[in-house]
C-alpha atoms as a PDB file:
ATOM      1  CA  UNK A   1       0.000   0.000   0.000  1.00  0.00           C
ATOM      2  CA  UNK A   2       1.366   3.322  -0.876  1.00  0.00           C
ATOM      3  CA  UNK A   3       2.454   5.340   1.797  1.00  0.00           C
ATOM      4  CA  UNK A   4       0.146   8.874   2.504  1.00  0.00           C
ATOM      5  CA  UNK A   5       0.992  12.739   2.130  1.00  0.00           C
ATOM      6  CA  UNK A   6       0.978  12.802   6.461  1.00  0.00           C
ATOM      7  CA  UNK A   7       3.767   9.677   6.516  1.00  0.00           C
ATOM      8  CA  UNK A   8       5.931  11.355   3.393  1.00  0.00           C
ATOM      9  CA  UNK A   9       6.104  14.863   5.102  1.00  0.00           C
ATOM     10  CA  UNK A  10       7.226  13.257   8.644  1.00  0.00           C
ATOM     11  CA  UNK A  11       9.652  11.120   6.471  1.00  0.00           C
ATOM     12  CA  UNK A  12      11.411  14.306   4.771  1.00  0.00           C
ATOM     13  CA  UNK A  13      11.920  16.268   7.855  1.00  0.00           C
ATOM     14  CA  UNK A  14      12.683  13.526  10.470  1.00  0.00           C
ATOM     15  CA  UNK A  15      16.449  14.727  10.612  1.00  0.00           C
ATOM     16  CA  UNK A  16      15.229  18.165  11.735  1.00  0.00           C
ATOM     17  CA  UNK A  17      12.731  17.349  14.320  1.00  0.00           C
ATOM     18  CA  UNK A  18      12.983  16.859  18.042  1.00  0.00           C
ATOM     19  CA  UNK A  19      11.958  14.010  19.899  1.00  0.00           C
ATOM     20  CA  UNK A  20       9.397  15.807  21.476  1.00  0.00           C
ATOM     21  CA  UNK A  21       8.110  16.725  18.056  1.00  0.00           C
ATOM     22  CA  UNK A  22       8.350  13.258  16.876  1.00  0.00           C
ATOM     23  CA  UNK A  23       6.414  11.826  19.827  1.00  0.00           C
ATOM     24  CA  UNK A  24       3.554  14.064  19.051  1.00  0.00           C
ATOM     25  CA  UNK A  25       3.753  12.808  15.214  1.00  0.00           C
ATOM     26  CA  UNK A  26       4.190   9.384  16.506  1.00  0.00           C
ATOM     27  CA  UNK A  27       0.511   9.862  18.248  1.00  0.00           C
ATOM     28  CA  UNK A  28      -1.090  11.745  15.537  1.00  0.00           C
ATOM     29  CA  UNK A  29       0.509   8.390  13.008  1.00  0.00           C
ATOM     30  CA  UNK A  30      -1.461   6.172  15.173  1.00  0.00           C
ATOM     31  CA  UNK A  31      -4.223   7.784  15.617  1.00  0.00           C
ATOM     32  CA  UNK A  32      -5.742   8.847  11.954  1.00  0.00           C
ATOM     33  CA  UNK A  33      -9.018   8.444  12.774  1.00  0.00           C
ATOM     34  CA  UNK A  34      -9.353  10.210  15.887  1.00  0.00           C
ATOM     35  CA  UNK A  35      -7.357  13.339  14.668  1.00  0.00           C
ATOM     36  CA  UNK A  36      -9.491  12.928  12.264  1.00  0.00           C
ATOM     37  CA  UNK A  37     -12.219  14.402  14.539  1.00  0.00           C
ATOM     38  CA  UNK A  38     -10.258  16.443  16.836  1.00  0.00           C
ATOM     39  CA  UNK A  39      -9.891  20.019  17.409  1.00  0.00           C
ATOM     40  CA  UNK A  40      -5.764  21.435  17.407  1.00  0.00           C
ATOM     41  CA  UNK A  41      -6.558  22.159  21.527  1.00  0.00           C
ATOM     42  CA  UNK A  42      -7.729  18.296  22.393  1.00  0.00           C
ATOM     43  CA  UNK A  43      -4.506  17.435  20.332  1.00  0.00           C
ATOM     44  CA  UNK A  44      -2.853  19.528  22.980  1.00  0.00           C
ATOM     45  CA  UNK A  45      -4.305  17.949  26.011  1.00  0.00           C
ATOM     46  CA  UNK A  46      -3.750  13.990  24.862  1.00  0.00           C
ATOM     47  CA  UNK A  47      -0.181  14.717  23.747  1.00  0.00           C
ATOM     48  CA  UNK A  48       0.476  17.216  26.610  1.00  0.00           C
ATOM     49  CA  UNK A  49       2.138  20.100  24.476  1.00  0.00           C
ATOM     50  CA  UNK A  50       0.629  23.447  24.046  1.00  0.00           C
ATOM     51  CA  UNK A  51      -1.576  24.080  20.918  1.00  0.00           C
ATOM     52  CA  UNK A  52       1.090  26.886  19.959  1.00  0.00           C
ATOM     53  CA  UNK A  53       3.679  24.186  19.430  1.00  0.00           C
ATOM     54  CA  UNK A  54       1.802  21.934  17.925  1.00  0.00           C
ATOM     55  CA  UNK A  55       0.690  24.511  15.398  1.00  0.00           C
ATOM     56  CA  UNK A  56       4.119  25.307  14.479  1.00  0.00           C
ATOM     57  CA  UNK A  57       4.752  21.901  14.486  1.00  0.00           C
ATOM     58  CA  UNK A  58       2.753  21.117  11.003  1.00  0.00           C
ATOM     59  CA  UNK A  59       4.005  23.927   9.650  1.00  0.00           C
ATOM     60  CA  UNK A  60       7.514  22.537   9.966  1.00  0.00           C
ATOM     61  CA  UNK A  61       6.509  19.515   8.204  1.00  0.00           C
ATOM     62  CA  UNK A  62       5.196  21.415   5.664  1.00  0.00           C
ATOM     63  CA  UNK A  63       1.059  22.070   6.060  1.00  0.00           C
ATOM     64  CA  UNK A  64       0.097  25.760   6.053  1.00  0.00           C
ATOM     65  CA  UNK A  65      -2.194  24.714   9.197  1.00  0.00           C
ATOM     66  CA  UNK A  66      -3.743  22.100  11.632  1.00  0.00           C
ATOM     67  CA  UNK A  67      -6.714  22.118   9.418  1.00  0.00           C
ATOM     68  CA  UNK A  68      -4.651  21.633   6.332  1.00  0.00           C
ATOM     69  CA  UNK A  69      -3.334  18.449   8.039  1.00  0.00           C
ATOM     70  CA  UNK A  70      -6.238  17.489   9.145  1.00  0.00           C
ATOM     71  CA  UNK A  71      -7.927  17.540   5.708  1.00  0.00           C
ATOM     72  CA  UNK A  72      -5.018  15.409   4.390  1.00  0.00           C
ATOM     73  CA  UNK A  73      -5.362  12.652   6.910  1.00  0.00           C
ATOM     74  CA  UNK A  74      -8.824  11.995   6.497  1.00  0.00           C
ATOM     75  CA  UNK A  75      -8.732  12.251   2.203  1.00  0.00           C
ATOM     76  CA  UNK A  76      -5.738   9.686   3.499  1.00  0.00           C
ATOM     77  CA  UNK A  77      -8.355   7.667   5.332  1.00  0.00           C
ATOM     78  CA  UNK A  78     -10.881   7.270   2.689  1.00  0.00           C
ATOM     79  CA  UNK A  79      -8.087   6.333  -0.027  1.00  0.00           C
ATOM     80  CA  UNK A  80      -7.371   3.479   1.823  1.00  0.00           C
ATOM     81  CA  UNK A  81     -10.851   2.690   2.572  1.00  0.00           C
ATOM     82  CA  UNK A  82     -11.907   2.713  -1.125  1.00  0.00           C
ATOM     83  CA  UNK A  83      -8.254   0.864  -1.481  1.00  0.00           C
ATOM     84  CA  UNK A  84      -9.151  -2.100   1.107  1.00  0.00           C
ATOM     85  CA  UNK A  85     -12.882  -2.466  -0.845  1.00  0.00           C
ATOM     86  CA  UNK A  86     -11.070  -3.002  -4.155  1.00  0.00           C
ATOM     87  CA  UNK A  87      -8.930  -5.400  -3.101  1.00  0.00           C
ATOM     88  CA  UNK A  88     -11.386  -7.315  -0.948  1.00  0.00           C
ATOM     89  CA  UNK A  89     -14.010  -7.368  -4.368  1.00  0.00           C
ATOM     90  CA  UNK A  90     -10.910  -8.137  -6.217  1.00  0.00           C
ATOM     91  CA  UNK A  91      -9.861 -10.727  -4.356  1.00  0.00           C
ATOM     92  CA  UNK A  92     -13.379 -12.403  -4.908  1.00  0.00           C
ATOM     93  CA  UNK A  93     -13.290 -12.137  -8.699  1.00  0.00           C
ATOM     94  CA  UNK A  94      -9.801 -13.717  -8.728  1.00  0.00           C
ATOM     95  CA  UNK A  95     -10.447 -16.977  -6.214  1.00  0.00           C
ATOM     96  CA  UNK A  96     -13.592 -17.175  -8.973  1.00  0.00           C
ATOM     97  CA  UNK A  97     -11.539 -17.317 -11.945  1.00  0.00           C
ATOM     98  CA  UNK A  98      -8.785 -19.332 -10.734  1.00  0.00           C
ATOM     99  CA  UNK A  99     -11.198 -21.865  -9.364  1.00  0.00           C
ATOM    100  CA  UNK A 100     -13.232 -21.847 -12.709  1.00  0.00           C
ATOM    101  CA  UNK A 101      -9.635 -22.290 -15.000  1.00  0.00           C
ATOM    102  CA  UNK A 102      -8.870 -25.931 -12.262  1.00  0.00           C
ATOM    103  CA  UNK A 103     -12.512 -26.978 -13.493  1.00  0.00           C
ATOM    104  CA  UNK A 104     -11.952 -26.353 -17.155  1.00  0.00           C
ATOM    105  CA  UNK A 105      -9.136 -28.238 -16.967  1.00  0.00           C
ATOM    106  CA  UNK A 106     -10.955 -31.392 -15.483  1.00  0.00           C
ATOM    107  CA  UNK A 107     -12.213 -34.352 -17.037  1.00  0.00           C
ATOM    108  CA  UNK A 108     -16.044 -34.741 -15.798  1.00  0.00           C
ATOM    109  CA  UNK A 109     -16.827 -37.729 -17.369  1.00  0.00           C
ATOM    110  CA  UNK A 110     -15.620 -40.427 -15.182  1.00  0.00           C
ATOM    111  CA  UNK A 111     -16.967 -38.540 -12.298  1.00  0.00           C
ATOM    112  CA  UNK A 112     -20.447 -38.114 -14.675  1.00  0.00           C
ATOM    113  CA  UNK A 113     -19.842 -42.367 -14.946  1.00  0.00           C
ATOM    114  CA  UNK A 114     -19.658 -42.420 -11.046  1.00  0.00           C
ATOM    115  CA  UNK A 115     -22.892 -40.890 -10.811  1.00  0.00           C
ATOM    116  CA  UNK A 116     -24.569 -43.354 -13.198  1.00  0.00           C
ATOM    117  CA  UNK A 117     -23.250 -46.474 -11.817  1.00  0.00           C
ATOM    118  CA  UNK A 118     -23.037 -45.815  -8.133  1.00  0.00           C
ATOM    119  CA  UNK A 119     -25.885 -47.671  -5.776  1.00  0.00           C
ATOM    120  CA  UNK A 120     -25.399 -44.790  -3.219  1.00  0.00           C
ATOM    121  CA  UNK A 121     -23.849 -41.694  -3.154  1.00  0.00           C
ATOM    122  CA  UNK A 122     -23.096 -40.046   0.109  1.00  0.00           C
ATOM    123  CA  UNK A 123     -22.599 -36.197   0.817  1.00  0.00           C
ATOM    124  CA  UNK A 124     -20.769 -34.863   3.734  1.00  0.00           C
ATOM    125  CA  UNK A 125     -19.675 -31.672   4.426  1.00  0.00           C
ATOM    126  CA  UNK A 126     -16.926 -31.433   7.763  1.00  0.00           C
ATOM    127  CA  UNK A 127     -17.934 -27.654   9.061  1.00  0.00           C
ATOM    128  CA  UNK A 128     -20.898 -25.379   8.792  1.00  0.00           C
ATOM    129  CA  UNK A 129     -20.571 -24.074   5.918  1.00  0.00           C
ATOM    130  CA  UNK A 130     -18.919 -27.013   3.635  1.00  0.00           C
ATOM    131  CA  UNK A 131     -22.327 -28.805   4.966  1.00  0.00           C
ATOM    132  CA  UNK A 132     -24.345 -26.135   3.980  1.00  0.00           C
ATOM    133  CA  UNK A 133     -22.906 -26.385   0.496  1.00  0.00           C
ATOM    134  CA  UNK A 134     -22.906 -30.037   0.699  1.00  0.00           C
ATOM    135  CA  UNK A 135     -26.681 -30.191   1.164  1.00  0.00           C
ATOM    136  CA  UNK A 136     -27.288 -27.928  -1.727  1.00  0.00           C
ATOM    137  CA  UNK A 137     -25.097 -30.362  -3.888  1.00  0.00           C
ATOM    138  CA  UNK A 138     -27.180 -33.516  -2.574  1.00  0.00           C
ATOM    139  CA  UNK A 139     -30.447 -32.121  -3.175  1.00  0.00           C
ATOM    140  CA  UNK A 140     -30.019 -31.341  -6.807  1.00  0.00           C
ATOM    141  CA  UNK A 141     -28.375 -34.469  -7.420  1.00  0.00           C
ATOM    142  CA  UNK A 142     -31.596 -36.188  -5.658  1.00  0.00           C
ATOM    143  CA  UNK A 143     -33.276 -34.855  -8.158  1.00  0.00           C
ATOM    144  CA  UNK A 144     -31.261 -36.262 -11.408  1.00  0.00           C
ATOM    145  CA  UNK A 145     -30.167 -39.676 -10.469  1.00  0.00           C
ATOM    146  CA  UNK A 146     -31.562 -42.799  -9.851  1.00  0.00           C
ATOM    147  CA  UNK A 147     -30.573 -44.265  -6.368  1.00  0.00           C
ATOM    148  CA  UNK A 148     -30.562 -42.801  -3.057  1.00  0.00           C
ATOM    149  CA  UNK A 149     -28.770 -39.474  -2.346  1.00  0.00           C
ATOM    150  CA  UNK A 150     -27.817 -39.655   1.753  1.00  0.00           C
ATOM    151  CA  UNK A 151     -26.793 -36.270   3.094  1.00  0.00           C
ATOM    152  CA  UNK A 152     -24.608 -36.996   6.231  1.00  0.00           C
ATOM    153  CA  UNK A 153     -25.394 -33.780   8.241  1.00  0.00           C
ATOM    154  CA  UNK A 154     -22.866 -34.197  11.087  1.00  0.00           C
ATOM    155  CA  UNK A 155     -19.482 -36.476  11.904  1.00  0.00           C
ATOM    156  CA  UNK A 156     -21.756 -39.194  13.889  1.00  0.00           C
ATOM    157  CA  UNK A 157     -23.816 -40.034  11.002  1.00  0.00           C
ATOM    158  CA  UNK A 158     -20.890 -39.693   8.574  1.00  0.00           C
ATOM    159  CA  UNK A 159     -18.973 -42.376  11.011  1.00  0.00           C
ATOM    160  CA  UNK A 160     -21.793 -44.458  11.702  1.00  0.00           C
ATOM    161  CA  UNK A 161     -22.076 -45.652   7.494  1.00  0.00           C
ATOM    162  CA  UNK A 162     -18.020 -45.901   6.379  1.00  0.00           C
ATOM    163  CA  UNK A 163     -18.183 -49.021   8.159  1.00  0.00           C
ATOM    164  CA  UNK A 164     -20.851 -50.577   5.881  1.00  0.00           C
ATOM    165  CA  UNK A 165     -20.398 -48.730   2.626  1.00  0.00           C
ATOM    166  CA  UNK A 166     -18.904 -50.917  -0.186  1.00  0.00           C
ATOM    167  CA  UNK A 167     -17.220 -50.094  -3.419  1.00  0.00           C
ATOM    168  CA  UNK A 168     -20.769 -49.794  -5.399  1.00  0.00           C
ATOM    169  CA  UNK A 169     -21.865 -46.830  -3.650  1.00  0.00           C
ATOM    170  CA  UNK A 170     -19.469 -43.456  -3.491  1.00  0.00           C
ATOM    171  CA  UNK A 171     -18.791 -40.500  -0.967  1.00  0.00           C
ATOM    172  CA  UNK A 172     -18.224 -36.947  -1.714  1.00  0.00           C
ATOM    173  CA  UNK A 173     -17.092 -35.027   0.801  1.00  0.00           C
ATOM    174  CA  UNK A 174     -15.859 -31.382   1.866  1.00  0.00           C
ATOM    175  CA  UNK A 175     -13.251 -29.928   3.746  1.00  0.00           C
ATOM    176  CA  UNK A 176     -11.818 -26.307   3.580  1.00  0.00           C
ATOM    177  CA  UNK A 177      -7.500 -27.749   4.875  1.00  0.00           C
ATOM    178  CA  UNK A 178      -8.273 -31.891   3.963  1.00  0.00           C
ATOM    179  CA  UNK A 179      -6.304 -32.515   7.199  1.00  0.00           C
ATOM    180  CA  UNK A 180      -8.835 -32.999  10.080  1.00  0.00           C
ATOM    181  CA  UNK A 181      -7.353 -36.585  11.261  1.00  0.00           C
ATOM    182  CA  UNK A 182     -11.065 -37.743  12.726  1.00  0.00           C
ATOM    183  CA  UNK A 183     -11.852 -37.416   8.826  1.00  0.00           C
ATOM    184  CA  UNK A 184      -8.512 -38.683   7.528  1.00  0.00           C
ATOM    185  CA  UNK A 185      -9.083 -41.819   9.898  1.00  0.00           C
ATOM    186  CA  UNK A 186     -12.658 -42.437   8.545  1.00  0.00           C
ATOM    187  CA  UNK A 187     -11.090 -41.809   4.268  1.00  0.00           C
ATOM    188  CA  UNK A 188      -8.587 -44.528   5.056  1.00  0.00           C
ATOM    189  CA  UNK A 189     -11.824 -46.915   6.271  1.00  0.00           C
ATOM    190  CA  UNK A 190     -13.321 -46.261   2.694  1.00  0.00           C
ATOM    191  CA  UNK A 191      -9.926 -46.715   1.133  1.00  0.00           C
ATOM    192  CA  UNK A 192      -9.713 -49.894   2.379  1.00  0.00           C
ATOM    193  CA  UNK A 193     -13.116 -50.839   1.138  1.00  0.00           C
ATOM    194  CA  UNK A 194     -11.992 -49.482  -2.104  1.00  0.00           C
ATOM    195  CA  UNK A 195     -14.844 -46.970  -1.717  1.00  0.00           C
ATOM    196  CA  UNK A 196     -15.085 -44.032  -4.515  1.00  0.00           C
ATOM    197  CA  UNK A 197     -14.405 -40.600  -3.532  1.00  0.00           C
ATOM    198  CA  UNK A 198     -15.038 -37.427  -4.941  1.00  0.00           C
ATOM    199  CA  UNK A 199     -13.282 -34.473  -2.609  1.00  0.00           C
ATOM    200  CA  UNK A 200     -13.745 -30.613  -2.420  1.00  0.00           C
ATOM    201  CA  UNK A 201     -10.901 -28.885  -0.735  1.00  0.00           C
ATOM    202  CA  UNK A 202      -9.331 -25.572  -1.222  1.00  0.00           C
ATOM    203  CA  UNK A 203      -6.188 -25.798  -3.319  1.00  0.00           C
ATOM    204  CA  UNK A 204      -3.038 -27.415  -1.722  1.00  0.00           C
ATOM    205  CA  UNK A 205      -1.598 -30.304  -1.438  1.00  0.00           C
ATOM    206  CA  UNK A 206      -3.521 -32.053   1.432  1.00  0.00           C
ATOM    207  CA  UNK A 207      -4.307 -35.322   2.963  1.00  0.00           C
ATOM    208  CA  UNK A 208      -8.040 -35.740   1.560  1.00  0.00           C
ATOM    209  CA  UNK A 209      -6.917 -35.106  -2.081  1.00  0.00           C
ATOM    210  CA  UNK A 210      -4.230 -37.856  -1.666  1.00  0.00           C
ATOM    211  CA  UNK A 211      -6.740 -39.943  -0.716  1.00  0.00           C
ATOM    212  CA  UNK A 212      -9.814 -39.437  -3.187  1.00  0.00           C
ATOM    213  CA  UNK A 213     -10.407 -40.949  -6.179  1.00  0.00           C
ATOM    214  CA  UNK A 214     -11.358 -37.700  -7.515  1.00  0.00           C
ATOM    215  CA  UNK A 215     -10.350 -34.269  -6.729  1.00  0.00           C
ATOM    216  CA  UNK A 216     -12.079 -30.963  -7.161  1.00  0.00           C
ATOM    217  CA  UNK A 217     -10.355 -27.978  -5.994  1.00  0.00           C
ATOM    218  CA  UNK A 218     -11.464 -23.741  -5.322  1.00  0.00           C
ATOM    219  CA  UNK A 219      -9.629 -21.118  -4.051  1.00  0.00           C
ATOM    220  CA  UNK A 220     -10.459 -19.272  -1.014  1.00  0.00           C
ATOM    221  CA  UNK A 221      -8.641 -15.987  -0.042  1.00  0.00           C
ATOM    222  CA  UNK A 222      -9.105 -14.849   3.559  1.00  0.00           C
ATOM    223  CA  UNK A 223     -11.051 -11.526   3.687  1.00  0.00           C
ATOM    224  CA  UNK A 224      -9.417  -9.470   6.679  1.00  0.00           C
ATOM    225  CA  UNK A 225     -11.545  -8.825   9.099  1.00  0.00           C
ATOM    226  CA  UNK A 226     -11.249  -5.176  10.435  1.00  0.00           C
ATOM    227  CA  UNK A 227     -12.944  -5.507  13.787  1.00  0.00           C
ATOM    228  CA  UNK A 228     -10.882  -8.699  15.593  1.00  0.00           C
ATOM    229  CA  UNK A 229      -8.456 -10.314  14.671  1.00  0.00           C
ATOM    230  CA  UNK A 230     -10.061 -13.482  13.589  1.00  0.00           C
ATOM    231  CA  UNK A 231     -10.511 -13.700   9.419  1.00  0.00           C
ATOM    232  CA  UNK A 232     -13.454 -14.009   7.487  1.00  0.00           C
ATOM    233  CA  UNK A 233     -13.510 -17.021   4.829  1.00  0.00           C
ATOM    234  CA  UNK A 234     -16.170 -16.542   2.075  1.00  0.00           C
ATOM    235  CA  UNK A 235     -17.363 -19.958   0.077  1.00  0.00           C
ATOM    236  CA  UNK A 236     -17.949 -18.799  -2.872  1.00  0.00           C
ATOM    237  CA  UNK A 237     -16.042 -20.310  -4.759  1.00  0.00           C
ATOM    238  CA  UNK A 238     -17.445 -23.509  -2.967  1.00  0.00           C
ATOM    239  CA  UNK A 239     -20.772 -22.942  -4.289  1.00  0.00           C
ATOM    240  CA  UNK A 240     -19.654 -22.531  -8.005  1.00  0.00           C
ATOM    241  CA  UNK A 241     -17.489 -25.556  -7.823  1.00  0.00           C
ATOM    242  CA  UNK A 242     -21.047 -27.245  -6.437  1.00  0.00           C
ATOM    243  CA  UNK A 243     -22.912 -25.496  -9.385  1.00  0.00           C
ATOM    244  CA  UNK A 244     -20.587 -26.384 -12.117  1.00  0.00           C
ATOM    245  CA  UNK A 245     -20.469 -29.896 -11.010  1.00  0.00           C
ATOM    246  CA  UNK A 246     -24.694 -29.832 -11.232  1.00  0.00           C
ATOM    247  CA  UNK A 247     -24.380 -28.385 -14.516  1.00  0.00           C
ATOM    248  CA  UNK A 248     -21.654 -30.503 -15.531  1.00  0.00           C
ATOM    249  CA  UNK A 249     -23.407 -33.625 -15.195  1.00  0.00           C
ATOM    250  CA  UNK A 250     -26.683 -32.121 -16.280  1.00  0.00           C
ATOM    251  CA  UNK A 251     -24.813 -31.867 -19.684  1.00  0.00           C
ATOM    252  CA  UNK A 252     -23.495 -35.466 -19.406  1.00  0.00           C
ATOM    253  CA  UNK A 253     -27.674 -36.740 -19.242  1.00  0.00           C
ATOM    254  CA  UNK A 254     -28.636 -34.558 -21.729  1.00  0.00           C
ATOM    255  CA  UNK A 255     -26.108 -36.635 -24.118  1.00  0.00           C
END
């Protein structure tokens, strides 16, 4: 991110100010928002320096005035405002096009086959939101194939069936990281059983996708989240892979 007017000004005269003076920069640096909204006499009282010096403070870093500064910091504020927006949209359109160039690139059709052929196909989903997804996924396919679609809407009822599955049926299951080892432990069950599966994982190289039969990958860029600390994950790109799956084999029946 570029650096702003208030930064460049403090930069160029840094060799000529006084530690006093840079202490009251130093405050007004972290504190954009609320100078922001101050007057040049509640500057003086937080910083405890007289309004007279910190008038003649701007001015030495070149702003005709307190107001002038002011100004600056908060055009300062919005730039990066607008700046953080475009990135965050961006950042959406780009997980969406990267995701849709890894399904482009995959061969549906034995997947399509799967479908077809399978006596069972079982849809799990290992957090909230992957289920959410999942259950979207299973209802549409209830509604094109033949056999029984079994959403698995929590770990007990996923674990309760890998012991009885066999290879006619086949899973498909979601997971953001592919490395939960409760999961892992129940994929190596099916493996063994030589059990079809059809995984949805952001892309990396992960435990789940070494394990499937079939792997269908998205991208998913954290969106910072400016209240805590704690990032915001968006599955978006989820629900296209889900859709272009739907409308992959949609095309496959209509052949």
């Amino acid at each position: 991110m570029a650096i702003n007017n208030f930064d460049q000004k403090v930069l160029k005269t840094k060799k000529k100010l006084t530690q006093n003076e840079i202490s009251v920069l130093q405050f007004i640096h972290q504190h954009p928002n609320d100078i922001n909204q101050t007057t040049i006499s509640d500057l003086a009282k937080k910083t405890n320096f007289s309004s007279s010096f910190i008038s003649k403070l701007v001015k030495k870093i070149g702003y005709s005035s307190f107001a002038e500064m002011r100004l600056d910091i908060k055009s300062s504020i919005v730039k990066k405002a607008e700046s953080e927006e475009y990135d965050i949209l961006e950042n959406q359109n780009t997980d969406i096009t990267k995701t849709n160039s890894l399904l482009l690139q995959m061969n549906f059709e034995p997947i399509n086959q799967l479908f077809d052929s399978a006596s069972a196909i079982y849809v799990y989903g290992t957090g909230h939101s992957q289920n959410n997804y999942m259950r979207e996924l299973s209802r549409n396919l209830m509604a094109l194939v033949k056999v029984p679609v079994i959403f698995l809407s929590g770990q007990s009822e996923f674990q309760s069936v890998i012991y009885t599955a066999d290879q006619s049926s086949c899973f498909i299951i979601a997971s953001t990281t592919g490395e939960t080892k409760v999961l892992i432990d129940a994929i190596k069950v099916l493996n063994l059983a030589q059990v079809p599966i059809v995984s949805f994982t952001k892309f990396s190289d992960n435990a789940l996708s070494s394990l499937a039969t079939y792997n269908l990958f998205y991208y998913l860029t954290p969106i910072h989240n400016p209240s805590m600390n704690r990032n915001i994950r968006s599955y978006l790109p989820l629900a296209y892979v889900v859709d272009f799956v739907i409308r992959e084999y949609v095309n496959h029946l209509s052949k």
